[in-house]
N, C-alpha and C. Protein backbone atom coordinates (compact mmCIF):
# COMPACT_ATOMS: atom_id res chain seq x y z
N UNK A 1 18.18 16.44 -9.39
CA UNK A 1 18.99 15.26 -9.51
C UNK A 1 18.31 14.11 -8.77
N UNK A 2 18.16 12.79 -9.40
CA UNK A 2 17.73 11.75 -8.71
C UNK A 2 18.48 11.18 -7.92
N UNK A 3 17.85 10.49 -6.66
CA UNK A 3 18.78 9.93 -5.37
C UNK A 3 18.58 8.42 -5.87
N UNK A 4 19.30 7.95 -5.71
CA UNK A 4 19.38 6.36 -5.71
C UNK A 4 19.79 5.91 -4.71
N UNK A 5 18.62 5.78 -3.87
CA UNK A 5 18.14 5.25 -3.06
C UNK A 5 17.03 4.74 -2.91
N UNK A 6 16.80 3.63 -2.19
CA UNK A 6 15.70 2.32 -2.00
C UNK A 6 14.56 3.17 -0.83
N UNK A 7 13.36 3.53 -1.53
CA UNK A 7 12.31 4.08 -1.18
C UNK A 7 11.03 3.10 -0.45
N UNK A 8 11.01 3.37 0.45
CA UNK A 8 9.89 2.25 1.42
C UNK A 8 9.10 2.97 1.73
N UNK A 9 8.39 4.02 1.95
CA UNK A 9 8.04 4.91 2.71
C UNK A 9 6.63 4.32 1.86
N UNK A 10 5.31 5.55 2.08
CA UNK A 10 3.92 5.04 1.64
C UNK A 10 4.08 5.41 0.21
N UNK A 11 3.84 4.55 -0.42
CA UNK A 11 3.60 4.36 -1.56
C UNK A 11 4.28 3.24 -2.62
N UNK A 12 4.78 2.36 -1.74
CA UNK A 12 5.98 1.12 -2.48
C UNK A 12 4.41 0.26 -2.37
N UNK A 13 4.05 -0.62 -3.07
CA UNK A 13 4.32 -0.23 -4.94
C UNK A 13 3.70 0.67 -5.44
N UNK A 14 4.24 1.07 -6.34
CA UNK A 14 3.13 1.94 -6.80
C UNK A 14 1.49 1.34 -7.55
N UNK A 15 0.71 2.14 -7.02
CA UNK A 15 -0.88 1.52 -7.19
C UNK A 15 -1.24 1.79 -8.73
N UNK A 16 -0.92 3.06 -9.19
CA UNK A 16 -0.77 3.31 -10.74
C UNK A 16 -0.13 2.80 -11.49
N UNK A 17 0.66 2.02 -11.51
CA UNK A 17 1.69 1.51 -12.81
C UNK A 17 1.05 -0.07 -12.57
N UNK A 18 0.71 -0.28 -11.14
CA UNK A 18 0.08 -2.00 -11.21
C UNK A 18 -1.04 -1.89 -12.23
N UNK A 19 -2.01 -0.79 -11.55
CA UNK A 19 -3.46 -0.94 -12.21
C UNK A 19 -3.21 -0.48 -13.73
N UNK A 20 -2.30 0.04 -14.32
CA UNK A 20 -2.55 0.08 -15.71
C UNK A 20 -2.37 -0.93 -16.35
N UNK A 21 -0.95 -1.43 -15.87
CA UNK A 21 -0.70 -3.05 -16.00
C UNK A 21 -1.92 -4.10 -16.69
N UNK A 22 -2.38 -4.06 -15.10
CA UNK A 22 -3.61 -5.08 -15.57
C UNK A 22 -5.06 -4.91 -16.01
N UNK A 23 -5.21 -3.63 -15.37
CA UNK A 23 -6.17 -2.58 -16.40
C UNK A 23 -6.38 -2.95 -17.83
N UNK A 24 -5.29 -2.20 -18.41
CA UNK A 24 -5.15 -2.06 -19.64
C UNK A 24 -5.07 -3.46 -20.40
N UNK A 25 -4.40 -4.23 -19.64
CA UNK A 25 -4.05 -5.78 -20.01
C UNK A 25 -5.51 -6.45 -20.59
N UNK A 26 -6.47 -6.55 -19.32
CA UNK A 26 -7.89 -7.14 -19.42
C UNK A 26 -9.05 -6.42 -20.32
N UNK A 27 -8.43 -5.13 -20.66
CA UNK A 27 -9.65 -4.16 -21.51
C UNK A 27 -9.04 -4.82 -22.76
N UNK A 28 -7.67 -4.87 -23.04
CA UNK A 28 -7.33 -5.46 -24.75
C UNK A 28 -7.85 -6.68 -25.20
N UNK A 29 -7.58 -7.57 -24.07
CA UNK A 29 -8.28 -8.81 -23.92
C UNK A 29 -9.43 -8.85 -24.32
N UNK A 30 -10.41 -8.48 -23.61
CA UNK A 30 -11.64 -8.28 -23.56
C UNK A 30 -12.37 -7.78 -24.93
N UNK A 31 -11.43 -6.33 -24.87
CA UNK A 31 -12.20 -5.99 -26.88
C UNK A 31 -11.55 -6.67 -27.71
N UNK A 32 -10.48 -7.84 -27.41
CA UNK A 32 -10.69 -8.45 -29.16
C UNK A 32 -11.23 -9.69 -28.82
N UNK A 33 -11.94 -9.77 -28.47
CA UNK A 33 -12.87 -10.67 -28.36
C UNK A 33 -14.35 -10.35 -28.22
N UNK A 34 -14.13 -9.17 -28.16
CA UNK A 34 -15.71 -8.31 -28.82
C UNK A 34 -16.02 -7.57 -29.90
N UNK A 35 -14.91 -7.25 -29.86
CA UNK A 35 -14.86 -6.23 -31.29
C UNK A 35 -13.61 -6.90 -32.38
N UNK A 36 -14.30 -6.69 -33.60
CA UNK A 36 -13.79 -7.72 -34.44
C UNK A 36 -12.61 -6.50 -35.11
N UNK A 37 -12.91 -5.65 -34.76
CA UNK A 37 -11.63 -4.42 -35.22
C UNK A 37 -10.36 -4.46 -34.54
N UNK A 38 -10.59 -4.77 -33.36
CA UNK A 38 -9.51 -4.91 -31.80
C UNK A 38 -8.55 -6.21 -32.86
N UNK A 39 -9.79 -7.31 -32.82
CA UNK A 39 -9.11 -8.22 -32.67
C UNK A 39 -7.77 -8.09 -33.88
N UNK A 40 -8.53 -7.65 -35.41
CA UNK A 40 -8.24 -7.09 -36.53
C UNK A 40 -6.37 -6.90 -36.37
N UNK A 41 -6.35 -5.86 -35.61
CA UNK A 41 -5.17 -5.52 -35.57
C UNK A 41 -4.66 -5.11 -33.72
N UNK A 42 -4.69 -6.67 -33.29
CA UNK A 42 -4.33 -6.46 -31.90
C UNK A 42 -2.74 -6.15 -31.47
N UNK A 43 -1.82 -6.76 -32.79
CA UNK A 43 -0.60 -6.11 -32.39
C UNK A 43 -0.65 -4.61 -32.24
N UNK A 44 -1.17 -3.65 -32.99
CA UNK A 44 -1.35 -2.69 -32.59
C UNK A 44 -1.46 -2.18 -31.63
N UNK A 45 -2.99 -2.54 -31.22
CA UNK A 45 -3.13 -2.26 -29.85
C UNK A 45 -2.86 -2.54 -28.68
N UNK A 46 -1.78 -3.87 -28.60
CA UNK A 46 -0.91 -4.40 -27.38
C UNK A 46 0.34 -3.27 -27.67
N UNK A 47 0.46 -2.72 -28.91
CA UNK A 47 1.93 -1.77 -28.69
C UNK A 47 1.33 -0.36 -27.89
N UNK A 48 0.05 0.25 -28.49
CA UNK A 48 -0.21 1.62 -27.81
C UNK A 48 -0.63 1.19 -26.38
N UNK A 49 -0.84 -0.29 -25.69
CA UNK A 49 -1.14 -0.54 -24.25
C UNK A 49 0.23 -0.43 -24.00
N UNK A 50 0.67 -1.30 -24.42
CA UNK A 50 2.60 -1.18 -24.21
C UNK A 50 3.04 0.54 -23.42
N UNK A 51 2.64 1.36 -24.74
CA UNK A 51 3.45 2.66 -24.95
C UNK A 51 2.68 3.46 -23.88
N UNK A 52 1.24 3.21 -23.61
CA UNK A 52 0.73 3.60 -22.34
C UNK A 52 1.00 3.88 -21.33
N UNK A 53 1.19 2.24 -20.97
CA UNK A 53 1.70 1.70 -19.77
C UNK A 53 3.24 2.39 -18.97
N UNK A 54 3.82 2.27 -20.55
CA UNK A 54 5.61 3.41 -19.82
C UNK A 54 5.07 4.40 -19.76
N UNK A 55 4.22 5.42 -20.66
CA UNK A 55 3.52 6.46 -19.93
C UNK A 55 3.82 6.97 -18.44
N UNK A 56 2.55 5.89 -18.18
CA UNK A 56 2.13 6.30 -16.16
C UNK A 56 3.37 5.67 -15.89
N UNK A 57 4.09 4.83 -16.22
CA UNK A 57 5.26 5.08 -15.00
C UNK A 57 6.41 5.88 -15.03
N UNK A 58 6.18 6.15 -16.70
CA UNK A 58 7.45 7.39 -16.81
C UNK A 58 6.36 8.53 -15.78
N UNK A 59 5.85 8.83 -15.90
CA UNK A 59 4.69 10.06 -15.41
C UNK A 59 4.88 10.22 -13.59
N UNK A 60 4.57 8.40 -12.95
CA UNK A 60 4.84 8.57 -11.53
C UNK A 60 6.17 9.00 -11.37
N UNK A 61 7.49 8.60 -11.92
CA UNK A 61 8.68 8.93 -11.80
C UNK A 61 8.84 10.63 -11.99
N UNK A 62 8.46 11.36 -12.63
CA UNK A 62 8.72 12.12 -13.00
C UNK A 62 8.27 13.70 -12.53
N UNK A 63 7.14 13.05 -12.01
CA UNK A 63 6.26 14.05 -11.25
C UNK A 63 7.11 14.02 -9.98
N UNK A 64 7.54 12.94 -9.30
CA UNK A 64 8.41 12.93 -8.05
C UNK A 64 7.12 11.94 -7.21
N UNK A 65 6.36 10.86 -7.57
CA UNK A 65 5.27 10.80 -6.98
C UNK A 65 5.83 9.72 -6.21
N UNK A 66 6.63 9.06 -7.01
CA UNK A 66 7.43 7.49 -6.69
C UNK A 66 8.58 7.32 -7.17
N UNK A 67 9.75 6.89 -6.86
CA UNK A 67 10.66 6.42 -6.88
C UNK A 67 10.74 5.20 -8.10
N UNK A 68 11.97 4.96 -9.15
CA UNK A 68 12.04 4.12 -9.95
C UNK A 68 11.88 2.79 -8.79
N UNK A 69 12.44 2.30 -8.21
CA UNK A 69 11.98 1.03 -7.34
C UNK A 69 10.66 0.92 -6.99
N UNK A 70 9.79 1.86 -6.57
CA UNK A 70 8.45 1.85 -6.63
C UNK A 70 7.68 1.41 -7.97
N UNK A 71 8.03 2.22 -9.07
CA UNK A 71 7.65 1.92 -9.83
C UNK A 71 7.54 1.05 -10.75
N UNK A 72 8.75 -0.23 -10.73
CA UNK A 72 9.08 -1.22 -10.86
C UNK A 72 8.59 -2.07 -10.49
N UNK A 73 8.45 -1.90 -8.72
CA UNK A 73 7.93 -2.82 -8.49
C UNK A 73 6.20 -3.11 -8.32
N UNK A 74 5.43 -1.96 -8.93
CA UNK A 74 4.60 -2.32 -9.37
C UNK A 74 3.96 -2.69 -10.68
N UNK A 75 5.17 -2.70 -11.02
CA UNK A 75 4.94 -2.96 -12.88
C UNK A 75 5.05 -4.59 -12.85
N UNK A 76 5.81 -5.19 -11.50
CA UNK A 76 6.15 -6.62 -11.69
C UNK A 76 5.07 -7.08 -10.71
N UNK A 77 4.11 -6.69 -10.16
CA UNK A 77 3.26 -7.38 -9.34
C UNK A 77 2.32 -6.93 -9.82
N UNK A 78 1.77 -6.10 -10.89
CA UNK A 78 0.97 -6.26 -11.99
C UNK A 78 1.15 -6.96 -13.10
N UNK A 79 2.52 -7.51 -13.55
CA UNK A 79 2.63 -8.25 -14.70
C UNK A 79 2.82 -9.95 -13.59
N UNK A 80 2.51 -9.91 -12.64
CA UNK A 80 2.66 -11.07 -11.85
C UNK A 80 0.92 -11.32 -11.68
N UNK A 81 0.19 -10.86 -11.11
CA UNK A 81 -1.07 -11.21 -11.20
C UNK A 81 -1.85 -11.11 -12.27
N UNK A 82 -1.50 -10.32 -13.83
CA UNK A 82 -1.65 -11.31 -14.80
C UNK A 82 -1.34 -12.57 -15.22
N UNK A 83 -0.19 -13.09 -15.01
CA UNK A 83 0.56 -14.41 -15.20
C UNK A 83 -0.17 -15.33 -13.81
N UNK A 84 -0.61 -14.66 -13.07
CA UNK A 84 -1.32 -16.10 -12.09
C UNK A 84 -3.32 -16.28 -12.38
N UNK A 85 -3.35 -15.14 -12.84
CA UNK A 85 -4.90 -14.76 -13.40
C UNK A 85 -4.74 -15.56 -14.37
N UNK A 86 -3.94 -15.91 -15.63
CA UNK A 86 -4.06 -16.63 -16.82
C UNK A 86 -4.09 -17.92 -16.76
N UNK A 87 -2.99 -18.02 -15.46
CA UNK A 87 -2.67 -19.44 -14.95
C UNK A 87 -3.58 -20.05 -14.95
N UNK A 88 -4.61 -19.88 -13.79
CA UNK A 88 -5.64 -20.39 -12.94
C UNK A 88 -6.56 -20.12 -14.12
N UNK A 89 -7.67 -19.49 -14.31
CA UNK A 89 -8.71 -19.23 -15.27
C UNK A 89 -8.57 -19.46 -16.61
């Protein structure tokens, strides 16, 4: 049974759900603008980054590695330093 409770301990945020975040974010980027197949059909491949991405954080949750608040909150400070990376550059 899950506790709902607010988890601080080592591992807030989680380092896996950020880095796929923006991982995955900058590799899609990157191949459709190299590869003319990416680009072809990038809704696609923003949905299987999408479906990825809940992956590892369904995965940290589930294993017991991190806490849903952990995992959240690295999903929003990876989708936050994309949005200031786009900003600026």
């Amino acid at each position: 049974m899950l506790e709902w409770t607010c988890y601080t301990e080592y591992g807030s945020p989680s380092g896996h759900s950020m880095l796929a975040i923006v991982l995955l974010e900058f590799l899609v980027r990157f191949l459709s603008k190299k590869v003319s197949a990416v680009a072809r059909y990038s809704a696609i491949c923003y949905f299987l980054v999408l479906v990825l991405q809940l992956l590892v954080m369904f995965s940290r949750v589930y294993l017991g590695m991190h806490a849903i608040n952990q995992v959240l909150f690295g999903f929003m400070l990876g989708c936050y330093s994309i949005a200031l990376y786009y900003t600026y550059v």
